[in-house]
Protein backbone atom coordinates (compact mmCIF):
# COMPACT_ATOMS: atom_id res chain seq x y z
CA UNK A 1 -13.40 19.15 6.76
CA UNK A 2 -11.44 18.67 3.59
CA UNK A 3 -13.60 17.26 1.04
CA UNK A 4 -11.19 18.32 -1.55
CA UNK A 5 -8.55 16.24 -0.52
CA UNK A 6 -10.89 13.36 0.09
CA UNK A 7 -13.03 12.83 -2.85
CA UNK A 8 -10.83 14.61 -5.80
CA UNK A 9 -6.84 15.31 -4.96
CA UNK A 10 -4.96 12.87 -6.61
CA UNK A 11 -4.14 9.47 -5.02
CA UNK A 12 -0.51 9.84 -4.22
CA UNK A 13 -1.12 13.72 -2.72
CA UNK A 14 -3.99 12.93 -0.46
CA UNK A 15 -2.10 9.38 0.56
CA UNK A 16 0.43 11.59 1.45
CA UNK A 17 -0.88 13.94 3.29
CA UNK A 18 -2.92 12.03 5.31
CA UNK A 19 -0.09 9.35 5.69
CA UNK A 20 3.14 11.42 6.18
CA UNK A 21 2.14 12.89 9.40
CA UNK A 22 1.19 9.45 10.67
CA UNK A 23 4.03 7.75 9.76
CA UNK A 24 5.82 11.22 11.86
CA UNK A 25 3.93 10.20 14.59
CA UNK A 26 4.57 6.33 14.52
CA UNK A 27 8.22 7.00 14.50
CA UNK A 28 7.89 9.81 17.36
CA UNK A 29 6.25 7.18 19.32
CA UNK A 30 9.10 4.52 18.65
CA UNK A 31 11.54 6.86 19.40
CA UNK A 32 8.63 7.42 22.54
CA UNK A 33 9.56 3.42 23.28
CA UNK A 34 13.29 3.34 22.40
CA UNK A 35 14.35 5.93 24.97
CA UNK A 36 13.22 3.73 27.79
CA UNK A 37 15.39 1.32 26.42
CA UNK A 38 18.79 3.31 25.67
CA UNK A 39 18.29 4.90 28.90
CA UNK A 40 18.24 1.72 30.61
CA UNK A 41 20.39 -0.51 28.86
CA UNK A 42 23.14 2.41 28.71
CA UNK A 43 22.63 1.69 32.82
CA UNK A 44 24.87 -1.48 31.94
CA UNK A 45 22.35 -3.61 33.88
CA UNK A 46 21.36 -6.82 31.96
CA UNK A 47 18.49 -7.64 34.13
CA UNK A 48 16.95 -4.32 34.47
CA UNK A 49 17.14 -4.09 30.41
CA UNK A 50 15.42 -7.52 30.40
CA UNK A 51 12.95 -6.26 33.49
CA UNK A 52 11.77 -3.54 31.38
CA UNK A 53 11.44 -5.85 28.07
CA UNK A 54 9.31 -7.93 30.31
CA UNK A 55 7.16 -5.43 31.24
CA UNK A 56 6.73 -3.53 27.75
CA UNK A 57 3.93 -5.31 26.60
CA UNK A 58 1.77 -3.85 29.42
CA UNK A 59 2.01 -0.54 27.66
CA UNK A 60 1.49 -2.67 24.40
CA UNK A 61 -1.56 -3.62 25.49
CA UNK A 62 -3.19 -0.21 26.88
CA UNK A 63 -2.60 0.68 23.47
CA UNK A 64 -4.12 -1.66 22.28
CA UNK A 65 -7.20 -1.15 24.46
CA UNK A 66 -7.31 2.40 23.44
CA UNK A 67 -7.82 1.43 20.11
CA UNK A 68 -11.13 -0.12 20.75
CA UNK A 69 -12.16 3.53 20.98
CA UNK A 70 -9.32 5.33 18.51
CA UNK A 71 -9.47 2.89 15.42
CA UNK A 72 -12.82 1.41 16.18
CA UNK A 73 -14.57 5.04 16.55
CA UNK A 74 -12.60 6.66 13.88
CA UNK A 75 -13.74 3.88 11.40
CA UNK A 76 -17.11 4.66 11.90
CA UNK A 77 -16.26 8.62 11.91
CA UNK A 78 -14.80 8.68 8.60
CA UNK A 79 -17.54 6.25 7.07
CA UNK A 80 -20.39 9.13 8.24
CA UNK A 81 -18.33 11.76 6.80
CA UNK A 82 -18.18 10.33 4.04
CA UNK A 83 -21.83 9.89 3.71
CA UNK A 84 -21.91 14.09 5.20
CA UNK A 85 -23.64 12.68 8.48
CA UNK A 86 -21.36 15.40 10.19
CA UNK A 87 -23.43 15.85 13.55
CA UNK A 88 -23.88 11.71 13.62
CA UNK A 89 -19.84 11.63 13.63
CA UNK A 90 -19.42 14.10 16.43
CA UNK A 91 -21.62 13.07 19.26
CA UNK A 92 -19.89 9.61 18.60
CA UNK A 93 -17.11 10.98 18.93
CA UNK A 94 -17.66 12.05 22.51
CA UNK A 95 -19.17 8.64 23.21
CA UNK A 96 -15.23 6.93 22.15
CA UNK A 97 -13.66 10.13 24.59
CA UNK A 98 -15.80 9.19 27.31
CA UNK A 99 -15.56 5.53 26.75
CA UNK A 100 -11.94 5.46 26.89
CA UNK A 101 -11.18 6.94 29.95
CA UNK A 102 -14.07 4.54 32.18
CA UNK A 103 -11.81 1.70 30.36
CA UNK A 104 -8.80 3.16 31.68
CA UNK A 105 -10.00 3.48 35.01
CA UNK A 106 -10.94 -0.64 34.66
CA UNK A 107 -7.43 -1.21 33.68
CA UNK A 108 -6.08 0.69 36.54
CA UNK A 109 -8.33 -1.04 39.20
CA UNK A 110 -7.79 -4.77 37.49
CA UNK A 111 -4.21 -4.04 37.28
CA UNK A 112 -2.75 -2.94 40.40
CA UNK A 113 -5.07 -5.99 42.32
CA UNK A 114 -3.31 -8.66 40.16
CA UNK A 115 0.05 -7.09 39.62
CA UNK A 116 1.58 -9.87 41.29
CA UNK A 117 0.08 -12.86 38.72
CA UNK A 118 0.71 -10.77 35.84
CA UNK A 119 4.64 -10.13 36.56
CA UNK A 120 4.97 -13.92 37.22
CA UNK A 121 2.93 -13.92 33.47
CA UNK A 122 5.32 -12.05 32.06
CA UNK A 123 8.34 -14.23 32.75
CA UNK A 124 9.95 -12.05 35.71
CA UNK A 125 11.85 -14.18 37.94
CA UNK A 126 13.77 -13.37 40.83
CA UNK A 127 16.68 -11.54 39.45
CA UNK A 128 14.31 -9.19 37.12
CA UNK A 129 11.38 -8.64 39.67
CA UNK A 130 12.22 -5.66 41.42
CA UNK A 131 12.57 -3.89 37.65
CA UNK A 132 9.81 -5.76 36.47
CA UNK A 133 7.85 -4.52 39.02
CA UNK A 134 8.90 -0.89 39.15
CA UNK A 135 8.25 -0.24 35.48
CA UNK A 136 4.69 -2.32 35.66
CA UNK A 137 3.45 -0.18 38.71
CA UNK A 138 3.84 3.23 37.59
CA UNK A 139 2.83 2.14 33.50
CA UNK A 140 -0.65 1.05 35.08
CA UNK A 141 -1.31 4.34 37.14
CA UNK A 142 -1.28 5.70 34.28
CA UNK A 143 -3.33 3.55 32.34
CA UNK A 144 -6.43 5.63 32.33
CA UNK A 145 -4.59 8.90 30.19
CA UNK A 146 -2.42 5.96 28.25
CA UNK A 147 -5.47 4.61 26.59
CA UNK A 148 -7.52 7.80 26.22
CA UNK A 149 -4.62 9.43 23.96
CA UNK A 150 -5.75 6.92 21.83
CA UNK A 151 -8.92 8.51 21.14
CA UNK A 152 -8.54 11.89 19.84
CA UNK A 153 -4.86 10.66 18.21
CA UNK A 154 -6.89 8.59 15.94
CA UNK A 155 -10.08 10.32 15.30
CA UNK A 156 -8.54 13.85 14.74
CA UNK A 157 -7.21 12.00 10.81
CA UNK A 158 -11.35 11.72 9.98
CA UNK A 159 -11.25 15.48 9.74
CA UNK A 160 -7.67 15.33 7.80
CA UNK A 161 -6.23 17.04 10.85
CA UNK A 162 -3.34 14.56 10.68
CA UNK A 163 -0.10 17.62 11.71
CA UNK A 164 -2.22 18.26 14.99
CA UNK A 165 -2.46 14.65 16.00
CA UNK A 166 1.30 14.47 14.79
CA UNK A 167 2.46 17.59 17.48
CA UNK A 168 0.69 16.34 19.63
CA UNK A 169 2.72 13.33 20.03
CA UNK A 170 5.93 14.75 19.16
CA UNK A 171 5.31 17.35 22.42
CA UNK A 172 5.04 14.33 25.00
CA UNK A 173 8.37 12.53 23.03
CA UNK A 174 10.32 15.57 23.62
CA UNK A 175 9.65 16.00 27.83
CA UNK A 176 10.36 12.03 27.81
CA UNK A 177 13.36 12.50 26.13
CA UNK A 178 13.85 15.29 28.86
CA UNK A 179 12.47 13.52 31.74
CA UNK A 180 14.09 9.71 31.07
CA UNK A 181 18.19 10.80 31.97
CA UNK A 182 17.25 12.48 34.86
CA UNK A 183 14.62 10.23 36.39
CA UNK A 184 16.65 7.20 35.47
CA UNK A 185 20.60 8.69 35.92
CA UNK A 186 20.46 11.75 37.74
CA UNK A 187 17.58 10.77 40.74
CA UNK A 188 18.61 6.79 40.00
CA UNK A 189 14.90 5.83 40.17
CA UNK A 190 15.72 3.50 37.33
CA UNK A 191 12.81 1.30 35.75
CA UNK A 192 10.74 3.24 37.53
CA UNK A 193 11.92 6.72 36.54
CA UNK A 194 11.61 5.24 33.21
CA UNK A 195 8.00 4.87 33.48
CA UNK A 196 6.92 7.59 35.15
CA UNK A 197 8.84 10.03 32.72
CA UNK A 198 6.69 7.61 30.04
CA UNK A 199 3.11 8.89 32.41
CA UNK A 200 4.04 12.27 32.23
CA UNK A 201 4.91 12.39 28.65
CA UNK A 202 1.14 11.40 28.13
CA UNK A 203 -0.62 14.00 30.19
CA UNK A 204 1.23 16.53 27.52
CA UNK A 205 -0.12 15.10 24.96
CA UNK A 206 -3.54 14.38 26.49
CA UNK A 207 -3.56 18.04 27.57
CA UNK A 208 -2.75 19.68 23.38
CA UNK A 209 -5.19 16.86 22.40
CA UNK A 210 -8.04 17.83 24.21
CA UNK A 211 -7.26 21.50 23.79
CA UNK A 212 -7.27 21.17 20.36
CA UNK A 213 -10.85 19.37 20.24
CA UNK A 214 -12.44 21.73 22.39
CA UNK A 215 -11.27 25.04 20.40
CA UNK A 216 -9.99 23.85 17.38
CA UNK A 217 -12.04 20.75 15.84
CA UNK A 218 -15.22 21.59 13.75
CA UNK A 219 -16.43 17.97 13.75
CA UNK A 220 -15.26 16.40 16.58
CA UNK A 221 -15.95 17.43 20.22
CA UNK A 222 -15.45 16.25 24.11
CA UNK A 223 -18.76 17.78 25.62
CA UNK A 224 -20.58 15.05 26.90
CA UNK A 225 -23.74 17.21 26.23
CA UNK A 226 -23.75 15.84 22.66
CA UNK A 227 -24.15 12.15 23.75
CA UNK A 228 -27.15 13.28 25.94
CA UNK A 229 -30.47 13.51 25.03
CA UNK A 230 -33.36 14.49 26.80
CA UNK A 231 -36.72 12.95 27.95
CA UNK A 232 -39.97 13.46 29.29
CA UNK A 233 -40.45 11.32 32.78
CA UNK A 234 -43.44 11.26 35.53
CA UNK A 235 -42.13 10.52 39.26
CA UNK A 236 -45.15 8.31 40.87
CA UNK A 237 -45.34 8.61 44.61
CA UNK A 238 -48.50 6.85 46.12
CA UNK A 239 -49.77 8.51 49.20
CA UNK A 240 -50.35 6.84 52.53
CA UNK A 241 -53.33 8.41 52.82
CA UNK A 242 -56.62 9.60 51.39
CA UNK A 243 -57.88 13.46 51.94
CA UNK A 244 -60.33 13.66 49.27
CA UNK A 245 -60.46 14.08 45.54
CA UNK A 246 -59.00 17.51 45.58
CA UNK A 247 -55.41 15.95 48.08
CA UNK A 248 -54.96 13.36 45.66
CA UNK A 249 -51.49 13.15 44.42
CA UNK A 250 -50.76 13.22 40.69
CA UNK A 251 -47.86 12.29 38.50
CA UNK A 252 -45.01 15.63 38.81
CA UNK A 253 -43.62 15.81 34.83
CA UNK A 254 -39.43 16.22 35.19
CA UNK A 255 -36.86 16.23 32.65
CA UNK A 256 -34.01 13.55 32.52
CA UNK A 257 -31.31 12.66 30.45
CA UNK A 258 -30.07 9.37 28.99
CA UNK A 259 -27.55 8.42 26.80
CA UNK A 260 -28.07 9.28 23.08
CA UNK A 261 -25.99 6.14 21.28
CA UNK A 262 -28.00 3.27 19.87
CA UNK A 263 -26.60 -0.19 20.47
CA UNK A 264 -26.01 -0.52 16.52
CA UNK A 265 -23.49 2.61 16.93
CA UNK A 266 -21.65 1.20 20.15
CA UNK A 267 -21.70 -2.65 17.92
CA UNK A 268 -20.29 -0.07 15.29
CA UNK A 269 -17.60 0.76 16.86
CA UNK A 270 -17.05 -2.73 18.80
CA UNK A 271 -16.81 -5.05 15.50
CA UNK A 272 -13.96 -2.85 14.27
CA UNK A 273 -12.50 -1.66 17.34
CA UNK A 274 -11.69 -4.91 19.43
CA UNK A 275 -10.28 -6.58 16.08
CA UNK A 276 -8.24 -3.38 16.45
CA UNK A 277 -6.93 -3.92 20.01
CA UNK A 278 -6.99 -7.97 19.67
CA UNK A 279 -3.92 -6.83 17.08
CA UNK A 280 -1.98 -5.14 19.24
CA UNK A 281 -2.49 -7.44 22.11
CA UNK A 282 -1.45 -10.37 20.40
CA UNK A 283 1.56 -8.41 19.68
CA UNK A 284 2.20 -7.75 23.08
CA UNK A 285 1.19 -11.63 23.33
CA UNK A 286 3.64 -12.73 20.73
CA UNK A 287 6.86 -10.75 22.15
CA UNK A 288 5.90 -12.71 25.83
CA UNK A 289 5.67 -16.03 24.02
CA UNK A 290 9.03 -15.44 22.14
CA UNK A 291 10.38 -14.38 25.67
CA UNK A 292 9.49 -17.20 27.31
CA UNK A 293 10.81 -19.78 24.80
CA UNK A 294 14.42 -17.27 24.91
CA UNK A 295 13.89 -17.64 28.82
CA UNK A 296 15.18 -21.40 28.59
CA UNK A 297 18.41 -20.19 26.88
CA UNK A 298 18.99 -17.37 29.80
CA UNK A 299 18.01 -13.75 30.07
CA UNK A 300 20.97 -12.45 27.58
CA UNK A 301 18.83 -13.79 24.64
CA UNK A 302 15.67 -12.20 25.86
CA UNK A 303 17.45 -9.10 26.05
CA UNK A 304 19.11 -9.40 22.79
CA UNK A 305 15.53 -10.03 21.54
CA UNK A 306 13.87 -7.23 23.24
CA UNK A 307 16.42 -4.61 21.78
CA UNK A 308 16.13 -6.42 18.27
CA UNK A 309 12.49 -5.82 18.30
CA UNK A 310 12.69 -2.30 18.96
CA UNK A 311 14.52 -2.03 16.05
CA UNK A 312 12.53 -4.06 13.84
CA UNK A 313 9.38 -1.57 15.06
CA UNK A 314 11.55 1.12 13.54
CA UNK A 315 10.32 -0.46 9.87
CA UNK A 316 6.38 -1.73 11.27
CA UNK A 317 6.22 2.02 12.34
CA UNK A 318 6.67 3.08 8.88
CA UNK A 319 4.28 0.22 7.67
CA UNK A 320 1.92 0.87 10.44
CA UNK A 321 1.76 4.66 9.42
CA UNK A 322 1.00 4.35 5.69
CA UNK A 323 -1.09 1.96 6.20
CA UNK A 324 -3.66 3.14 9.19
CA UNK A 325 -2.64 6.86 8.16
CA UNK A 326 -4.82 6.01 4.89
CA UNK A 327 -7.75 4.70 7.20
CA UNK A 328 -10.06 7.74 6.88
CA UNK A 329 -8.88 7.88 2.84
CA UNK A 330 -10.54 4.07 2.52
CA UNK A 331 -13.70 4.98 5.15
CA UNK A 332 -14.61 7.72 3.91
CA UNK A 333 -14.63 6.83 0.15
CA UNK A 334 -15.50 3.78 1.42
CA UNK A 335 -19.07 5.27 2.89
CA UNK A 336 -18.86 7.39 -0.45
CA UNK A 337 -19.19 4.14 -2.71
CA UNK A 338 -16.50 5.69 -4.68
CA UNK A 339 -15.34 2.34 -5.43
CA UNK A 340 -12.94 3.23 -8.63
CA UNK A 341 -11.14 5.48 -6.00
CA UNK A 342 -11.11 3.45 -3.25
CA UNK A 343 -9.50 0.66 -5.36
CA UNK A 344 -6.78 3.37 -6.71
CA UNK A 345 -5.75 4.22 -3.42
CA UNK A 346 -5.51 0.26 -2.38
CA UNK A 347 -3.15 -0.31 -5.22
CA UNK A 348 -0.95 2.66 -4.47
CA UNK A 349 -1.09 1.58 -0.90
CA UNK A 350 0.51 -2.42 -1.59
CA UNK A 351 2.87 -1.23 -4.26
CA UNK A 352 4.71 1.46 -2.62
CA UNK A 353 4.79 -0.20 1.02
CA UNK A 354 6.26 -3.53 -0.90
CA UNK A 355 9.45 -1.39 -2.51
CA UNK A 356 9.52 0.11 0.82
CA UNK A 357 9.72 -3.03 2.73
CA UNK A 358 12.60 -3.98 0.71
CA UNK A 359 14.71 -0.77 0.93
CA UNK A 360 13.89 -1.14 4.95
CA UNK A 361 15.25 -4.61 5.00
CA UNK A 362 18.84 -3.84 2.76
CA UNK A 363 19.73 -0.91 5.06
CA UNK A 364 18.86 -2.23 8.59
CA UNK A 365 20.44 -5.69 7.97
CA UNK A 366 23.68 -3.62 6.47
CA UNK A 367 23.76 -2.04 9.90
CA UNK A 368 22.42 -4.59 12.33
CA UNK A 369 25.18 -4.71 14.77
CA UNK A 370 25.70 -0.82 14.86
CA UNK A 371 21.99 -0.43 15.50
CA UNK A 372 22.54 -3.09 18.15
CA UNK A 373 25.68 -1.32 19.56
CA UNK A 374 23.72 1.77 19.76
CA UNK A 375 21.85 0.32 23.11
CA UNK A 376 23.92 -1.87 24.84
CA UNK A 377 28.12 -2.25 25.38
CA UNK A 378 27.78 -6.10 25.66
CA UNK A 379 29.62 -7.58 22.73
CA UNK A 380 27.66 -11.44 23.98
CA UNK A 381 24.60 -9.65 23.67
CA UNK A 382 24.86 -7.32 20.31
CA UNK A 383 26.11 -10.76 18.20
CA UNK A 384 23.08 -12.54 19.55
CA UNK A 385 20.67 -9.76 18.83
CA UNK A 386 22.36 -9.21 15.22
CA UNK A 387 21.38 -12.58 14.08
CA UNK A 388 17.78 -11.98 15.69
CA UNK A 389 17.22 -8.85 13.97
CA UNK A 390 18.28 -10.12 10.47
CA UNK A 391 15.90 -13.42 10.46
CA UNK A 392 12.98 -10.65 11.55
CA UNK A 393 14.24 -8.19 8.79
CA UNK A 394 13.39 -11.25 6.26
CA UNK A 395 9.29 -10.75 6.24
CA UNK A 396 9.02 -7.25 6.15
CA UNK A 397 7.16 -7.26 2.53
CA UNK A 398 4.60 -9.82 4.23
CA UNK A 399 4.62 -7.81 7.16
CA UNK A 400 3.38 -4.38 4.94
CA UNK A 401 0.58 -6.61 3.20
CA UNK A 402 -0.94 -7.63 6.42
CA UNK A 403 -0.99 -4.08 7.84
CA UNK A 404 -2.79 -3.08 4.21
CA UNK A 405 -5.17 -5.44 4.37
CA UNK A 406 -5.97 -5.38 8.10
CA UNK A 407 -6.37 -1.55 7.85
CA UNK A 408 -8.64 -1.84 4.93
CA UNK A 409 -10.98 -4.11 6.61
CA UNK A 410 -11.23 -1.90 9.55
CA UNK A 411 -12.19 1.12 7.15
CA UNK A 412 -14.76 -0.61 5.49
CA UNK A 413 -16.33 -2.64 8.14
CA UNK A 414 -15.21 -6.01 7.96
CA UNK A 415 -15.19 -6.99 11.35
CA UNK A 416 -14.47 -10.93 10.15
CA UNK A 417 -11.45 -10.23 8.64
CA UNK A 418 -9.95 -7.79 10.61
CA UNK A 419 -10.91 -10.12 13.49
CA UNK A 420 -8.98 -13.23 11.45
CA UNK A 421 -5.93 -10.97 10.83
CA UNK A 422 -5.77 -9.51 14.37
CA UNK A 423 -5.18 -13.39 15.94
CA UNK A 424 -2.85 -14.61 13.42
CA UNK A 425 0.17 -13.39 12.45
CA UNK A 426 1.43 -12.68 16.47
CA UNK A 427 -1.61 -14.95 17.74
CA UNK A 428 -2.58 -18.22 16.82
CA UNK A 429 -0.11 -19.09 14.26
CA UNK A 430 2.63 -17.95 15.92
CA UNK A 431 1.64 -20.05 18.68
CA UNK A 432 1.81 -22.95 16.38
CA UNK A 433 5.02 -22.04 14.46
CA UNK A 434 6.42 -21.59 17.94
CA UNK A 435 5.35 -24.84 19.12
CA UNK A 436 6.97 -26.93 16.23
CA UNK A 437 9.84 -24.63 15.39
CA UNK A 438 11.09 -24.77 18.91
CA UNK A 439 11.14 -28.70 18.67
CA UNK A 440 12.48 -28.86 15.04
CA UNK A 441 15.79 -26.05 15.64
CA UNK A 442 15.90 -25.46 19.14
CA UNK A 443 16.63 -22.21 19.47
CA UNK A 444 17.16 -21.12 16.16
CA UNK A 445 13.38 -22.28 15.34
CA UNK A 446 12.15 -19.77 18.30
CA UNK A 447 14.63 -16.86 16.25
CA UNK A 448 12.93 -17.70 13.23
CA UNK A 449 9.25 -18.50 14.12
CA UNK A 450 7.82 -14.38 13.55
CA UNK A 451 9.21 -14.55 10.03
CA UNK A 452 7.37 -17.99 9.33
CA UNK A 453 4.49 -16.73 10.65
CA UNK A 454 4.33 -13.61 8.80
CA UNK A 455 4.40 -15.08 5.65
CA UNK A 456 1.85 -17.43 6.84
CA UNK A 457 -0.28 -14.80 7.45
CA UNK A 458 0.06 -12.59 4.35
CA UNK A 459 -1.47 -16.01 2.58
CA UNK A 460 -4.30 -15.67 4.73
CA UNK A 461 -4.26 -12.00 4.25
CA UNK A 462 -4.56 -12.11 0.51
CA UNK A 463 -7.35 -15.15 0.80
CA UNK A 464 -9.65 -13.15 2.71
CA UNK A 465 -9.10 -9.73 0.72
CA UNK A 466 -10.31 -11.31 -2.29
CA UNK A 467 -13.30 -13.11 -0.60
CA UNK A 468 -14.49 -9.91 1.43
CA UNK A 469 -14.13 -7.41 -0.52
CA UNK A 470 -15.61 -8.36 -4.15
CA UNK A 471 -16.98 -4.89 -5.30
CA UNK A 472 -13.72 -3.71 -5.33
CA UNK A 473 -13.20 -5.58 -8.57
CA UNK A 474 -16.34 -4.41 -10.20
CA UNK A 475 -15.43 -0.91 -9.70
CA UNK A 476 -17.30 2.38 -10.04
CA UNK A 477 -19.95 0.15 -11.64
CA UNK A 478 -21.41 -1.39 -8.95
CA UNK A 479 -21.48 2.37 -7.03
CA UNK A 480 -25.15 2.77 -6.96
CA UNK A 481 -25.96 -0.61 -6.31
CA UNK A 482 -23.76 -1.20 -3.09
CA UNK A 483 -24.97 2.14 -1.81
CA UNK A 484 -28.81 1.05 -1.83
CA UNK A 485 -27.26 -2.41 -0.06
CA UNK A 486 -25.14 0.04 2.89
CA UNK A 487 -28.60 2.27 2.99
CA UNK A 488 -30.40 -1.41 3.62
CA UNK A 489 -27.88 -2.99 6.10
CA UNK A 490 -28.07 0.01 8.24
């Protein structure tokens, strides 16, 4: 554990170091998401490119679900570190490892019964099915190892072992790279090649991940041991019969074992990591509503859109690393009370990803329809998905204030907020800005509905920062004061 770089390295070096490797990571895993799609599109099949986009926020979502357990667990990891509760930190640890994979085996059950309802969900008709379908099955079978990546991914940063998480993912993008052309091109399995070169790719990195926690980590740990604690039982078994004082049958003393996490740890985790995976579900949420208001239009404009957003994540990556990448930064001075830091470290944080929202915007939208071109020969296509990506390229500031904010109420426990961030910007008010742009413009009001409701939501962002999070503005002042309140609370 590197106290050094949490309580005294200068802002800037330990936002970096903890950051860099994140953002690495983010942008390994889009290039993770962006190989199913030049694969496929480069297969110069319109519907299996929109199949596929159909189908995408499945994987959306298992990410999402791991993050109950990743962000959730590693929020409440880097809080006890912070307050040198080392042993507290890893047998929770195990709890989120454990927890993770029963969830995945949920998902996998739940999912292949109702495959057939959740396609029609999704928007696939009868000329994107069969892809649809191919990409959903094998993405669910490997559900369980999908969302338990998640776990150590995330909680490996509480111990500033950012690089490892980083390789980690960078050795399961490299055999999909591998594996995509010759599943997809060389044995034609198409959709489905696509995803099971995606379920392989995990199992590497699930296999350097756990590796790495079992003979590497000091503070983190996947024996279940730790989450065990014994007890003293009596087994009662009456007898039928009576034979006297000296036959008669006593209590026999055994030793058991039952779980050793308190319901306040597992609501711990819960408040912060459900918020978590709400936000990445109503992502997945938002890209299906946007589809389904393109669907009217055709499936060229749902395609367009799909490959548009792909590029777009290119710049939430980058957002999305810097800002969660500083998420055991915030906890742990968070659980520190080192409020004069923690307030340094904010500031640095909302500056620099504003300048570098802007720089993100100028260059993509220079090169929208080369970026376009990159995926997909059809000329129809690349000037529709041009004009989508530059309307999305427009709220990329509000975009990197959300992510900020939302982060930092994860780190420090604010379930609320996170909670009110999580069903907004690709939630509820999308819904609504979906729902009246669409009537207003037509189609150009379905286009531009993500960057309305962005800036909507940085508004709300900003609201609730100030409201939730007033001892940031008193400083190291009010230290020793909020510490006796945390010691209280818990």
């Amino acid at each position: 554990m590197d106290s050094e770089l949490f309580e005294r390295a200068s802002v800037p070096r330990a936002y970096f170091s903890l950051s860099m490797p994140v953002v690495m990571s983010m942008l390994v895993t889009l290039v993770y998401n962006m190989v199913d799609t030049y694969f496929i599109a480069h297969t110069g099949d319109a519907n299996m490119v929109a199949g596929v986009s159909l189908s995408a926020p499945v994987f959306m979502v298992m990410i999402a679900i791991g993050d109950i357990f990743g962000l959730g667990g590693s929020s409440v990891i880097s809080r006890l570190f912070g307050q040198h509760r080392y042993a507290d930190g890893r047998r929770l640890s195990v709890f989120c490892f454990y927890g993770s994979l029963l969830v995945g085996a949920l998902v996998l059950t739940l999912g292949l019964v109702f495959r057939g309802p959740i396609l029609s969900t999704l928007g696939a008709n009868e000329a994107t099915w069969v892809h649809a379908s191919a990409y959903y099955t094998w993405i669910i079978i490997g559900s369980p190892l999908i969302i338990m990546s998640m776990t150590p991914v995330n909680q490996l940063r509480t111990e500033g072992h950012a690089v490892p998480s980083m390789i980690g993912q960078i050795a399961g993008t490299v055999l999909n790279i591998i594996l995509n052309p010759l599943f997809i091109h060389v044995f034609g399995w198409g959709a489905a090649g696509s995803a099971l070169a995606t379920v392989l790719a995990n199992v590497c990195t699930d296999a350097y991940l756990v590796w790495f926690l079992m003979f590497r980590s000091t503070n983190l740990s996947v024996d279940p041991r730790l989450m065990l604690m014994r007890y003293s039982g009596v087994v009662r078994k009456p007898s039928v019969k009576t034979y006297g004082r000296a036959f008669v049958e006593r209590p026999v003393p055994v030793r058991r074992r039952r779980l050793n996490i308190s319901s306040l740890e597992v609501k711990d985790v819960l408040v912060i990591g459900i918020p978590s995976a709400v936000t990445n579900i109503t992502q997945s949420f938002g890209i299906v509503m946007v589809n389904l208001y393109l669907l009217r239009y055709g499936n060229d404009p749902v395609a367009a859109m799909g490959i548009a957003l792909k590029v777009v994540m290119i710049a939430v990556s980058v957002f999305v690393g810097f800002a969660f990448g500083a998420q055991a930064l915030i906890g742990y001075n968070y659980g520190a009370r080192n409020m004069r830091r923690l307030a340094s470290i904010l500031r640095f944080s909302y500056l620099f990803l504003s300048a570098f929202a802007i720089v993100m915007t100028v260059v993509l939208s220079l090169f929208d329809r080369r970026l376009m071109a990159f995926f997909i020969n059809d000329l129809h296509i690349i000037d529709l998905g041009a004009g989508m990506l530059r309307v999305q390229l427009l709220s990329l500031v509000c975009v990197g204030v959300v992510m900020v904010t939302t982060c930092t109420f994860q780190s420090t426990g604010k379930a609320l907020g996170a909670f009110i961030l999580s069903i907004s910007r690709q939630g509820v008010v999308l819904v609504i800005v979906l729902t009246v742009a669409s009537r207003v413009a037509g189609y150009d009001g379905v286009i531009a509905s993500q960057a309305i409701a962005d800036l909507i939501t940085m508004i709300i962002a900003i609201v609730l920062f100030v409201v939730m999070l007033p001892e940031l503005r008193g400083g190291a002042n009010t230290d020793r004061k909020n510490t006796d309140e945390t010691d209280e609370r818990r």
